[in-house]
C-alpha atoms as a PDB file:
ATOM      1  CA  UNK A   1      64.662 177.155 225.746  1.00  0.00           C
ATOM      2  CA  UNK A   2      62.503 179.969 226.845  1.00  0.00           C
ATOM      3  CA  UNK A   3      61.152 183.261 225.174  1.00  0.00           C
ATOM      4  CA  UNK A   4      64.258 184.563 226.777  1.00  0.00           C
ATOM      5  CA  UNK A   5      66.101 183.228 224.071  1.00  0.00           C
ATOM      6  CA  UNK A   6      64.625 185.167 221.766  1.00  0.00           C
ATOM      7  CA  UNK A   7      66.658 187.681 222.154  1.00  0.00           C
ATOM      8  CA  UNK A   8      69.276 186.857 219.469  1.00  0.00           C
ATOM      9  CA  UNK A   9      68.554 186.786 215.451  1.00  0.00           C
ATOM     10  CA  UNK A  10      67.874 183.845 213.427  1.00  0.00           C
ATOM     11  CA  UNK A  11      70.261 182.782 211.795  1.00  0.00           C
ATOM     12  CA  UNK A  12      70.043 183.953 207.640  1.00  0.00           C
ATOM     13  CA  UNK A  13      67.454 186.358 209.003  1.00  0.00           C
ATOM     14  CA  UNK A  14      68.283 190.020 209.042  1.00  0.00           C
ATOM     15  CA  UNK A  15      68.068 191.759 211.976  1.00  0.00           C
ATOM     16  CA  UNK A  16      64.430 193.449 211.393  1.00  0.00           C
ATOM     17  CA  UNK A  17      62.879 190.440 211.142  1.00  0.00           C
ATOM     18  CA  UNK A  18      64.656 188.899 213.789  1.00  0.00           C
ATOM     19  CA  UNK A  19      63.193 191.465 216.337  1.00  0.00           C
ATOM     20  CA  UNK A  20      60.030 191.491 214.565  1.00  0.00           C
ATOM     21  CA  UNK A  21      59.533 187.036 215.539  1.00  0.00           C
ATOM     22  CA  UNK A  22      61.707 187.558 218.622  1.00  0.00           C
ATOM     23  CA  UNK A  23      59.425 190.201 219.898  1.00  0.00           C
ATOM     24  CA  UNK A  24      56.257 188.111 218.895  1.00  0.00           C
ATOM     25  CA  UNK A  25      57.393 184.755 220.525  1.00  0.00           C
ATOM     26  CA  UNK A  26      55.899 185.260 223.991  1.00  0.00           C
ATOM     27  CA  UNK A  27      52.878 184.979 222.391  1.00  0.00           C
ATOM     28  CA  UNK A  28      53.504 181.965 220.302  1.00  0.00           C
ATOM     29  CA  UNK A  29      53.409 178.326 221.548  1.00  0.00           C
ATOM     30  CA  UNK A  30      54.808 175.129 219.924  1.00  0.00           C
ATOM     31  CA  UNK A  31      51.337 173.810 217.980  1.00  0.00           C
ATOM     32  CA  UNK A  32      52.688 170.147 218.849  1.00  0.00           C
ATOM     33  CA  UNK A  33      52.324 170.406 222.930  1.00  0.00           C
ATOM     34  CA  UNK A  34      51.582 174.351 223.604  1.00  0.00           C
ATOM     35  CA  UNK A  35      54.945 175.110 225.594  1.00  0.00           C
ATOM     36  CA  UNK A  36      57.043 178.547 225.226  1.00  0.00           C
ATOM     37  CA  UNK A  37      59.034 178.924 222.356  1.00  0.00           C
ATOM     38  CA  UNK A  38      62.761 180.352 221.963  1.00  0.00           C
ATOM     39  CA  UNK A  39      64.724 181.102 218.756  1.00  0.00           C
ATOM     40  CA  UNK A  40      68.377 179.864 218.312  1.00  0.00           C
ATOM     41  CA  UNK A  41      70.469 178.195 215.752  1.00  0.00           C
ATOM     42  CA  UNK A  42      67.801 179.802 212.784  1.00  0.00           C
ATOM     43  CA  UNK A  43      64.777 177.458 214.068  1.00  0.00           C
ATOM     44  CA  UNK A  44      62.261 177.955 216.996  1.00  0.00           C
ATOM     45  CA  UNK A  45      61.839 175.288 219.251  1.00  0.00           C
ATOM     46  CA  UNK A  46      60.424 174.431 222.892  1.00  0.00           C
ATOM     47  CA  UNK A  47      62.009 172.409 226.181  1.00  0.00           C
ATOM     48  CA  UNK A  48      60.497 169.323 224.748  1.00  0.00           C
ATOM     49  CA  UNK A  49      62.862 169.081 222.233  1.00  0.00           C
ATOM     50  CA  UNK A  50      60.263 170.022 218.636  1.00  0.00           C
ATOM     51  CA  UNK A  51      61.976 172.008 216.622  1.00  0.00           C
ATOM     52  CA  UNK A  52      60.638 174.537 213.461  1.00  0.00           C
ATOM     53  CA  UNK A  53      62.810 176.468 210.465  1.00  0.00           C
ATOM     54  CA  UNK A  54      62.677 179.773 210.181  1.00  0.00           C
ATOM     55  CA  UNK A  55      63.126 180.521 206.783  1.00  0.00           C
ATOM     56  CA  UNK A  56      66.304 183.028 205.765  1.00  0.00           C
ATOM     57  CA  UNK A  57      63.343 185.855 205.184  1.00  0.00           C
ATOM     58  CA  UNK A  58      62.445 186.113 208.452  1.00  0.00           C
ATOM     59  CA  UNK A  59      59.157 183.787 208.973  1.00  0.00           C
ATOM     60  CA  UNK A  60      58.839 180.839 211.196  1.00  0.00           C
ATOM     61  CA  UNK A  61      56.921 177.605 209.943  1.00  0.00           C
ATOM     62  CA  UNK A  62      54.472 176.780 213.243  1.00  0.00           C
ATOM     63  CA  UNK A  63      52.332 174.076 210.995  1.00  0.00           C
ATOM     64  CA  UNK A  64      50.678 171.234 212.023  1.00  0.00           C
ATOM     65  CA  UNK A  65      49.204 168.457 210.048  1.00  0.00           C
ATOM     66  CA  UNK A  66      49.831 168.019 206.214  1.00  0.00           C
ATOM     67  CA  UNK A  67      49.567 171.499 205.305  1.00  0.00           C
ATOM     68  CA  UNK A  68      52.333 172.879 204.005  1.00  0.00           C
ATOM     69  CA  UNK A  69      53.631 176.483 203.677  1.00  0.00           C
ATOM     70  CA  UNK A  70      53.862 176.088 199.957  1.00  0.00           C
ATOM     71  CA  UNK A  71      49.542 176.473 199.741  1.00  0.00           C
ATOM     72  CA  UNK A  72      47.966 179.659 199.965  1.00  0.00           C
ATOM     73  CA  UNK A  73      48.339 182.173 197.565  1.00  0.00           C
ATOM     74  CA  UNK A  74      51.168 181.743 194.367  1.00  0.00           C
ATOM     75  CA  UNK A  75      53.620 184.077 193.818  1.00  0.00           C
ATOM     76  CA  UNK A  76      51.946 185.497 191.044  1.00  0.00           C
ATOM     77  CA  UNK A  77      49.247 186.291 193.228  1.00  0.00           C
ATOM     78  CA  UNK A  78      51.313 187.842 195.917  1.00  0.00           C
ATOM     79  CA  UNK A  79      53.108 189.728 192.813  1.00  0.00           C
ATOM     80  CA  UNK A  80      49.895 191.583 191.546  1.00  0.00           C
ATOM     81  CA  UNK A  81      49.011 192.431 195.240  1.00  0.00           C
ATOM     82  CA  UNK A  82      52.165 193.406 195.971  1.00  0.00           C
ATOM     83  CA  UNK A  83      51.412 195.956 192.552  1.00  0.00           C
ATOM     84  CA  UNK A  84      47.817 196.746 193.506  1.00  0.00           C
ATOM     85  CA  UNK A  85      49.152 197.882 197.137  1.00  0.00           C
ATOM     86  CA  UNK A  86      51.834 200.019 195.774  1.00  0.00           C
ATOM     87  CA  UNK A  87      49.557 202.166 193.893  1.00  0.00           C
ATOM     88  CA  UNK A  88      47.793 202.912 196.467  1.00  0.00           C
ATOM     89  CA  UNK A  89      44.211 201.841 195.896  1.00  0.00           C
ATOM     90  CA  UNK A  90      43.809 200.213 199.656  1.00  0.00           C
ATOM     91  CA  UNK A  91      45.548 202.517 201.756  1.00  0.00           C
ATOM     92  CA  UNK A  92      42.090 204.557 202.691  1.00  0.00           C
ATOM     93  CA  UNK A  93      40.904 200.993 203.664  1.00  0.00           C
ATOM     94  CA  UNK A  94      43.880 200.200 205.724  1.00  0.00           C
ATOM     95  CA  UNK A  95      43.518 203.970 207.469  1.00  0.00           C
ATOM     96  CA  UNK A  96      39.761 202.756 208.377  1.00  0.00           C
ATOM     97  CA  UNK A  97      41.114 199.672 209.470  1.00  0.00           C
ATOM     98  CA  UNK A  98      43.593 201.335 212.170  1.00  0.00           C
ATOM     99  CA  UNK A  99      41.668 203.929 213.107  1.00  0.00           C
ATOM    100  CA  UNK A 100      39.361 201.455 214.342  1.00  0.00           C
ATOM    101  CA  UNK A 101      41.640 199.636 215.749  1.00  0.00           C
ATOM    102  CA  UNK A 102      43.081 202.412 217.899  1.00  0.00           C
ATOM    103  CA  UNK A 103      39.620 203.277 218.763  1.00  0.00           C
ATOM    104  CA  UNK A 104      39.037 199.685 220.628  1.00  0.00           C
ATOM    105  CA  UNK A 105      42.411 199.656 222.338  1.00  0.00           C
ATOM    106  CA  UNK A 106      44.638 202.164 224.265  1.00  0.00           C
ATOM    107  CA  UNK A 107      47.002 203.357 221.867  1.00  0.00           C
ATOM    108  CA  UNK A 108      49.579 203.876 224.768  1.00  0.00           C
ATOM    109  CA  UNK A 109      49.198 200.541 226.299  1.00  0.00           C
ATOM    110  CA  UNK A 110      52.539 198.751 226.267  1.00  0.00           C
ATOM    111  CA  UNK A 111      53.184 195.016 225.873  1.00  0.00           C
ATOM    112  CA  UNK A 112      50.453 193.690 223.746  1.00  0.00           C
ATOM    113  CA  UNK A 113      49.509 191.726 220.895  1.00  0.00           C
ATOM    114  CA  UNK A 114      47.791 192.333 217.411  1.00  0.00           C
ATOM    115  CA  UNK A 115      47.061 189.303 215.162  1.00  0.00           C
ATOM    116  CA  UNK A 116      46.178 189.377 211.555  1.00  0.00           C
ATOM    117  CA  UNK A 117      44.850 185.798 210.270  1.00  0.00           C
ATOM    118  CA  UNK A 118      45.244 185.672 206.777  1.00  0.00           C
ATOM    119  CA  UNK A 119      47.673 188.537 206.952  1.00  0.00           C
ATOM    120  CA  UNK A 120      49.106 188.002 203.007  1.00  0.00           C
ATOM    121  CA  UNK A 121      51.609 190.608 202.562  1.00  0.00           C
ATOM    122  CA  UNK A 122      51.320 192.378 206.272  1.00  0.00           C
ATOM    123  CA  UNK A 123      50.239 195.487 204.774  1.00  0.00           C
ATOM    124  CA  UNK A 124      47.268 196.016 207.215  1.00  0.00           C
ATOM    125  CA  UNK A 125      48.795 194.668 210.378  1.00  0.00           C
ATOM    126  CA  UNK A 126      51.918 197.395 209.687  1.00  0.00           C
ATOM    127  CA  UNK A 127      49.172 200.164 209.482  1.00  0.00           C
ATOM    128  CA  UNK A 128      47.665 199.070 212.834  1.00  0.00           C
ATOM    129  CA  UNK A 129      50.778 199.041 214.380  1.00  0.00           C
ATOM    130  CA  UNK A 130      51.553 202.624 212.873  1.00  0.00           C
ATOM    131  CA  UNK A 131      48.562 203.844 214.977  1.00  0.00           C
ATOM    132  CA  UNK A 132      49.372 201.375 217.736  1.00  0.00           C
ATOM    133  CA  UNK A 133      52.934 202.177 218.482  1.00  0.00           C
ATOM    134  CA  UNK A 134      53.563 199.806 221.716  1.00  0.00           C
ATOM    135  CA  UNK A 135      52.015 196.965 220.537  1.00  0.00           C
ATOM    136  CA  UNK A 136      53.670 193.831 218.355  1.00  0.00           C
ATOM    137  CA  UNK A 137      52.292 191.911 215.258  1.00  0.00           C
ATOM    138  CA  UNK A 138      52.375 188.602 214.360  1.00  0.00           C
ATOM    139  CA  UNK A 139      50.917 187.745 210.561  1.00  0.00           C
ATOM    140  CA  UNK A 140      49.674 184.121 210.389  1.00  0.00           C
ATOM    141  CA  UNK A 141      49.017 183.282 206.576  1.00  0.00           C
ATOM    142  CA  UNK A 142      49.508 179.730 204.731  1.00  0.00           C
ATOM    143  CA  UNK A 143      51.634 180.979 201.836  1.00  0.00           C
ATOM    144  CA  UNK A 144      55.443 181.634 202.266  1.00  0.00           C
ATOM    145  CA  UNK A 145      55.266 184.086 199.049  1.00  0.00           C
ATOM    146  CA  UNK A 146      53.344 185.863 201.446  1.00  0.00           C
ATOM    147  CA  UNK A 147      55.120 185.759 204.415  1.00  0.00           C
ATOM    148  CA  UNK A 148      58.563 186.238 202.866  1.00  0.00           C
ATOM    149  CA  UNK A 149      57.063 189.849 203.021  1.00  0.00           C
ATOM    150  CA  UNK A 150      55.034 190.371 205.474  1.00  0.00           C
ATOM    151  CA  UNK A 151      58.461 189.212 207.411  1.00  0.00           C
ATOM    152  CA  UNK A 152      59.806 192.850 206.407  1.00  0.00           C
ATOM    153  CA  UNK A 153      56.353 194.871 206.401  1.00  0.00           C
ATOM    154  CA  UNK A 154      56.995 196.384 210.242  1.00  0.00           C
ATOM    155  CA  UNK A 155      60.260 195.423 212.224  1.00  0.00           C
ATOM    156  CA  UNK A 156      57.270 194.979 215.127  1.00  0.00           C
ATOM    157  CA  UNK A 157      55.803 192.317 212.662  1.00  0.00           C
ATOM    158  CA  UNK A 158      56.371 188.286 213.741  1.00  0.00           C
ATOM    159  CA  UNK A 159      55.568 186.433 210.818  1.00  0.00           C
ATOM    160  CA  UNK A 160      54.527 182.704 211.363  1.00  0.00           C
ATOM    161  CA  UNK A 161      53.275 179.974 208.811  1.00  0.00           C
ATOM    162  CA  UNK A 162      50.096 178.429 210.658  1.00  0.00           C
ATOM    163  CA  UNK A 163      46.598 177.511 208.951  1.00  0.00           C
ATOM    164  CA  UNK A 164      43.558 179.381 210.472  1.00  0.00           C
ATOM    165  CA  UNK A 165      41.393 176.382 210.336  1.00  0.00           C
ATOM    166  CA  UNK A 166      43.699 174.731 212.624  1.00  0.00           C
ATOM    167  CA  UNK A 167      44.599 175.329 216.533  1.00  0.00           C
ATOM    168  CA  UNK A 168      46.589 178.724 216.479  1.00  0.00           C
ATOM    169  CA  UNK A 169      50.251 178.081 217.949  1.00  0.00           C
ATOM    170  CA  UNK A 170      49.593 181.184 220.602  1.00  0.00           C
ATOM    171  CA  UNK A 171      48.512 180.549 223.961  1.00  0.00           C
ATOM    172  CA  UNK A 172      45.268 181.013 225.444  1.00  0.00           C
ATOM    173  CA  UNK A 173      44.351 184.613 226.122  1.00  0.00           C
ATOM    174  CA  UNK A 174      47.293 185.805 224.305  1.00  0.00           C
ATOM    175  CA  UNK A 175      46.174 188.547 222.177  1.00  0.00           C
ATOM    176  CA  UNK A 176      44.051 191.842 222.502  1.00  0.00           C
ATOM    177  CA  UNK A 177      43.176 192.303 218.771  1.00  0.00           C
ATOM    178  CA  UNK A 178      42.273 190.011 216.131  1.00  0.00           C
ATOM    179  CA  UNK A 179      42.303 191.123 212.420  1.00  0.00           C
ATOM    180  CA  UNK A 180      40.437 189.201 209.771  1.00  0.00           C
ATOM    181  CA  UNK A 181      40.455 190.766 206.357  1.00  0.00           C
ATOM    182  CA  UNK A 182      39.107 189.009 203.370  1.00  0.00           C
ATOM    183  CA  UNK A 183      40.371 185.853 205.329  1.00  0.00           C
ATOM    184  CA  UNK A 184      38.896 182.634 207.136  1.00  0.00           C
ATOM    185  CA  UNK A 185      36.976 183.070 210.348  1.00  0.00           C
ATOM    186  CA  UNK A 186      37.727 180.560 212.775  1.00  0.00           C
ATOM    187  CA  UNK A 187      35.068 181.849 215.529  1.00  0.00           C
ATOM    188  CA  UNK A 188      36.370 179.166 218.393  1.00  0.00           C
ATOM    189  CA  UNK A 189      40.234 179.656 218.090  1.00  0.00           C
ATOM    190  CA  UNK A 190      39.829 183.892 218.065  1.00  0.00           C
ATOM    191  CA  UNK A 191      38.022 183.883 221.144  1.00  0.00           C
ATOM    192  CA  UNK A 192      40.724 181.225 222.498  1.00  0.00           C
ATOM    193  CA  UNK A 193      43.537 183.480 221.956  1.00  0.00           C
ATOM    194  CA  UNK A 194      41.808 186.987 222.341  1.00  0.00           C
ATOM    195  CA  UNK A 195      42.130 187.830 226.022  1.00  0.00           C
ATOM    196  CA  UNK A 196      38.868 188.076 228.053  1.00  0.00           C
ATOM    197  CA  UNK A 197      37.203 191.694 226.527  1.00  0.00           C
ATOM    198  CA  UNK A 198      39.485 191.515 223.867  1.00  0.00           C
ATOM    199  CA  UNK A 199      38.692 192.829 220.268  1.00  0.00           C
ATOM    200  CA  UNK A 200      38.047 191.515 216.616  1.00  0.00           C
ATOM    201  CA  UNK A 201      38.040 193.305 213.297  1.00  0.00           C
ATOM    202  CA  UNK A 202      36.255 191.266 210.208  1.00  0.00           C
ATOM    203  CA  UNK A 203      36.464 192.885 206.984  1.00  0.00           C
ATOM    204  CA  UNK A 204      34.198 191.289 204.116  1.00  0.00           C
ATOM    205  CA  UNK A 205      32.965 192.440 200.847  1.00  0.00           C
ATOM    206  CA  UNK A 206      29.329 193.519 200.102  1.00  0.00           C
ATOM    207  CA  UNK A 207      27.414 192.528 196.887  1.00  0.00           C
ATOM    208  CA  UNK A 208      28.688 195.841 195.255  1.00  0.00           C
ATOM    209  CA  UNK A 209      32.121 195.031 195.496  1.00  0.00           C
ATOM    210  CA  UNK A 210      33.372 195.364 192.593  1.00  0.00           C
ATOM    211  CA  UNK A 211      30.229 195.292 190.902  1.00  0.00           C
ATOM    212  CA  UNK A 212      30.977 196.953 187.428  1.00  0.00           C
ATOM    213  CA  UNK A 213      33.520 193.977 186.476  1.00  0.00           C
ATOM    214  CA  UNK A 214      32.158 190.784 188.137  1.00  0.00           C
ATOM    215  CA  UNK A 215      30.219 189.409 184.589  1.00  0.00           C
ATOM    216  CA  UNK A 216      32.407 191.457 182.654  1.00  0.00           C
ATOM    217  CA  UNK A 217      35.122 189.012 183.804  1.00  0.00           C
ATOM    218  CA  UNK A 218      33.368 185.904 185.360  1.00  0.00           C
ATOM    219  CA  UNK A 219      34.947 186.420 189.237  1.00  0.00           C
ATOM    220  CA  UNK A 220      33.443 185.061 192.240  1.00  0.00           C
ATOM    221  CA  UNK A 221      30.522 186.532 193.776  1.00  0.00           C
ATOM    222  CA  UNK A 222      29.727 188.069 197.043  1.00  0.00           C
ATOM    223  CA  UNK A 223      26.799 185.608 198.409  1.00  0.00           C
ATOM    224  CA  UNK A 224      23.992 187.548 200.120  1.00  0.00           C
ATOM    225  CA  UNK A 225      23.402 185.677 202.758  1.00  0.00           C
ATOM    226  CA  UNK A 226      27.074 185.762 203.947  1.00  0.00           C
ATOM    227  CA  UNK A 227      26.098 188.723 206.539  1.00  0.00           C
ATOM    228  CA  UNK A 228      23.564 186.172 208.159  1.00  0.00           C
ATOM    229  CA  UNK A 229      26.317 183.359 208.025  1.00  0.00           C
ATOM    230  CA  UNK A 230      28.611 186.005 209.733  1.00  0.00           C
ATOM    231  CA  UNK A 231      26.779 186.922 212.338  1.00  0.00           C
ATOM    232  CA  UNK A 232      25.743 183.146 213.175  1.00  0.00           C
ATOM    233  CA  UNK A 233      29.519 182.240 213.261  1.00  0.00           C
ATOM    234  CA  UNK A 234      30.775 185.065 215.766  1.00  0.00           C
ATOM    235  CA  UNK A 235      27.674 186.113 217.771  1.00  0.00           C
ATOM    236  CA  UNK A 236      26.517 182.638 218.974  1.00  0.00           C
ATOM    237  CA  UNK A 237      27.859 183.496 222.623  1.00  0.00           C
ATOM    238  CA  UNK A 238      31.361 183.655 221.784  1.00  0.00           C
ATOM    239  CA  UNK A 239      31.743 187.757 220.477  1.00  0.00           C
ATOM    240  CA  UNK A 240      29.144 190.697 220.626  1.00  0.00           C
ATOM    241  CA  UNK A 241      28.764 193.456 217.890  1.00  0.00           C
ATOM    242  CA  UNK A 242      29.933 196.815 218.807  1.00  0.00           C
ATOM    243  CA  UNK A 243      30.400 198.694 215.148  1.00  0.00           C
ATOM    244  CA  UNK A 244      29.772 197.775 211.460  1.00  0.00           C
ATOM    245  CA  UNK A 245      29.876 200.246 208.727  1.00  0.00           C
ATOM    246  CA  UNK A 246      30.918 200.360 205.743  1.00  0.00           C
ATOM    247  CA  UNK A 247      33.774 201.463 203.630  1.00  0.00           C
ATOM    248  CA  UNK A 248      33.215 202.233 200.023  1.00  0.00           C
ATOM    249  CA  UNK A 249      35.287 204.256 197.467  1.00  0.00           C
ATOM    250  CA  UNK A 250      35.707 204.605 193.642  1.00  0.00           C
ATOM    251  CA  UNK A 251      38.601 203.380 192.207  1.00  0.00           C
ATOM    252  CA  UNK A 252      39.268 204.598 188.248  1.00  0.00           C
ATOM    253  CA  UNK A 253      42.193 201.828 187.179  1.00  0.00           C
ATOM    254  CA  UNK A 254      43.842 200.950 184.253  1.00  0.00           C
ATOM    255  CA  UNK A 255      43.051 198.300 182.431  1.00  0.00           C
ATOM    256  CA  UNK A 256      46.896 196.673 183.857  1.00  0.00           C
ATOM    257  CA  UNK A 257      45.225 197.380 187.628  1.00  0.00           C
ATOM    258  CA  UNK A 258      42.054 195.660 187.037  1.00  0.00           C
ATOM    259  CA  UNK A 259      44.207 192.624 185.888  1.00  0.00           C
ATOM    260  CA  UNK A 260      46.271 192.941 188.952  1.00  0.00           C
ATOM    261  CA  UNK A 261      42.849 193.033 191.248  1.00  0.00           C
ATOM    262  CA  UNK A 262      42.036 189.990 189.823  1.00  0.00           C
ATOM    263  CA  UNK A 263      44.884 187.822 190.086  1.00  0.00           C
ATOM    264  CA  UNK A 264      45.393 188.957 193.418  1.00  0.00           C
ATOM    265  CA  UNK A 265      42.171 187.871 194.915  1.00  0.00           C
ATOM    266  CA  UNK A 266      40.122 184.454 194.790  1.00  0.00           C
ATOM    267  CA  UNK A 267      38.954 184.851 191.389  1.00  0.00           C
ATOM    268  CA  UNK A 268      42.570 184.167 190.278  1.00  0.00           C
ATOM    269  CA  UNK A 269      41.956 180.356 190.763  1.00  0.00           C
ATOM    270  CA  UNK A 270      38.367 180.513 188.797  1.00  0.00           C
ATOM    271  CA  UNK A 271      39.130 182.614 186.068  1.00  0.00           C
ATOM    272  CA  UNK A 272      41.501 182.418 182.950  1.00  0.00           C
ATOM    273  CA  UNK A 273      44.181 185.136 182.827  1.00  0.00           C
ATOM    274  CA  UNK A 274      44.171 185.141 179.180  1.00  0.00           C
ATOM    275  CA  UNK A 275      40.490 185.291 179.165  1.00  0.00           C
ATOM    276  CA  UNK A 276      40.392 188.095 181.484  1.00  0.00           C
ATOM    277  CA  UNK A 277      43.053 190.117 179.960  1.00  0.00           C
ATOM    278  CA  UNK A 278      41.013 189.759 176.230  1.00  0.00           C
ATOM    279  CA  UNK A 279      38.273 190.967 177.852  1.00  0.00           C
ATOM    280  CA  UNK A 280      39.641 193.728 179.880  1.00  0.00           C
ATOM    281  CA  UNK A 281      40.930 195.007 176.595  1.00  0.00           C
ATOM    282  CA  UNK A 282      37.201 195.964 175.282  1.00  0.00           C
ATOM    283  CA  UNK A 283      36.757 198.217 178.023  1.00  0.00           C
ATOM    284  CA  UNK A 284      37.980 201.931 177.398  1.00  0.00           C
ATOM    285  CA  UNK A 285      40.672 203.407 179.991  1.00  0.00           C
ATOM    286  CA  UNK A 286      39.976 203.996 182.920  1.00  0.00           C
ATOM    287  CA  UNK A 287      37.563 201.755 184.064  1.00  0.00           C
ATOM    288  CA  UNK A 288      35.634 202.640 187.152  1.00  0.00           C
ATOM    289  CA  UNK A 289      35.598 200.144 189.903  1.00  0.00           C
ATOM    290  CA  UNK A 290      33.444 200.127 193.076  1.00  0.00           C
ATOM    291  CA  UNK A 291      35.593 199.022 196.218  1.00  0.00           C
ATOM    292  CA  UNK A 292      32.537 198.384 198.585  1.00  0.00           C
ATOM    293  CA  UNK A 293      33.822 196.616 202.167  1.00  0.00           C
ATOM    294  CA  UNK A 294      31.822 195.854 205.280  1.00  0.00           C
ATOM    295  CA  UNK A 295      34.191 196.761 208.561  1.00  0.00           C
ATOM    296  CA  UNK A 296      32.627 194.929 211.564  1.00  0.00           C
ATOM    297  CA  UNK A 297      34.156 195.217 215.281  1.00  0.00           C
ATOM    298  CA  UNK A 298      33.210 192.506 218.179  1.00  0.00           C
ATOM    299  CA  UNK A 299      34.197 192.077 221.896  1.00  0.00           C
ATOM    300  CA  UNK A 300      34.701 188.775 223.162  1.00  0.00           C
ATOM    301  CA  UNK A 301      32.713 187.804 225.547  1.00  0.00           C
END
């Protein structure tokens, strides 16, 4: 079976997400022995005969090893993002993001790839390909709460279960941007699949991120020395520098939105909701909230 194949829907998956994986599989490989994968009979499989579900929302399961596309984020979690995203509170964020994006690659460049590692609910990835209108997406993310929607962000979206710490199941040289927002940064395996010249985006929080709340509510802090770790992880020889700034903005959010920042983000798993939620309650309406985000760009090298 061949990418050819691709060409027809997965079976239980509707026809938007069909294209979406079908357009993304020439990119893919099968993570067991790296050969071409096709899409028949609602599972992807190669010529070697290893075979992979694709679940009735539209996402293929590409793991290897004991993880399992249960891990990630909960459904609650993907719930309150799902909320936070709605209102509106990242889309000035997600503009940056594709603006930048369509300033590192030619916007009217047919036939390549964007991938978003850590992708959650595809809502930057379908932003990028709004201002990239030739290209196709495919959202890797360990959590099939997740990628049930990411699946239907953008019918150019492939959404694949696949853990960032692991080989990627895409072929060598396979992509020409890399997105990594708020998600793990495996230095070796992006400049694997990024083509030679090809382009990164990191996105990570600064020490002001969300400043006015972090005691208040006991969530994870930004280490300061996570700009040094960054820049030992991606510019030892593998990726060079070619913008940072950053993005900053003040949100004013209910006291129901602050809850929903939290549980969507990795605080969720260190904090109590019940705690949170008594203590949110002592603050007056609105409550001002600093969204302060470092947006980096690198060239492979």
């Amino acid at each position: 079976m061949t990418p050819a194949a691709a060409s027809g829907a997965a079976s239980g998956a509707g026809p938007r997400t069909a294209r979406g994986l079908a357009a993304a599989l020439p990119f893919l490989c099968c993570p067991i022995c790296g050969l071409e994968l096709g899409i028949a009979e609602g599972s992807v499989g190669c010529r070697s005969g290893h075979r992979f579900d694709v679940a009735r929302q539209g996402y293929a399961s590409l793991l290897r090893g004991s993880a399992g596309a249960g891990t990630g984020d909960t459904a609650d979690m993907v719930v309150a993002r799902q909320a936070f995203l709605d209102a509106g509170h990242h889309d000035a964020l997600a503009t940056r993001i594709a603006r930048c994006a369509a300033s590192l690659l030619d916007p009217q460049t047919g036939g390549g790839c964007v991938l978003d590692v850590g992708a959650g609910t595809g809502f930057i990835l379908a932003e990028v390909l709004g201002a990239l209108p030739r290209h196709v997406g495919i959202a890797v993310d360990l959590s099939k709460h997740a990628l049930r929607r990411a699946a239907r962000a953008h019918p150019r979206i492939g959404a694949v279960a696949a853990d960032t710490w692991e080989q990627l199941p895409l072929h060598d040289d396979a992509v020409e941007l890399v997105l990594c927002v708020f998600a793990p940064r495996n230095a070796e395996e992006f400049h694997r699949v990024l083509r030679p010249g090809g382009s990164l985006i990191v996105v990570t929080p600064t020490p002001r991120h969300l400043a006015e709340v972090v005691d208040l509510l006991g969530l994870v802090t930004v280490d300061a020395r996570k700009p040094a770790r960054l820049a030992r992880q991606l510019e030892s020889g593998l990726f060079i520098r070619v913008e940072r700034s950053v993005h900053e903005q003040a949100w004013t959010l209910s006291q129901d939105e602050v809850e929903a920042l939290v549980a969507m983000g990795p605080s969720a798993r260190h904090t109590d909701p019940a705690a949170v939620r008594w203590r949110l309650r002592t603050l007056p309406e609105p409550v001002a909230v600093t969204c302060s985000v470092t947006v980096s760009a690198y060239r492979a090298v």
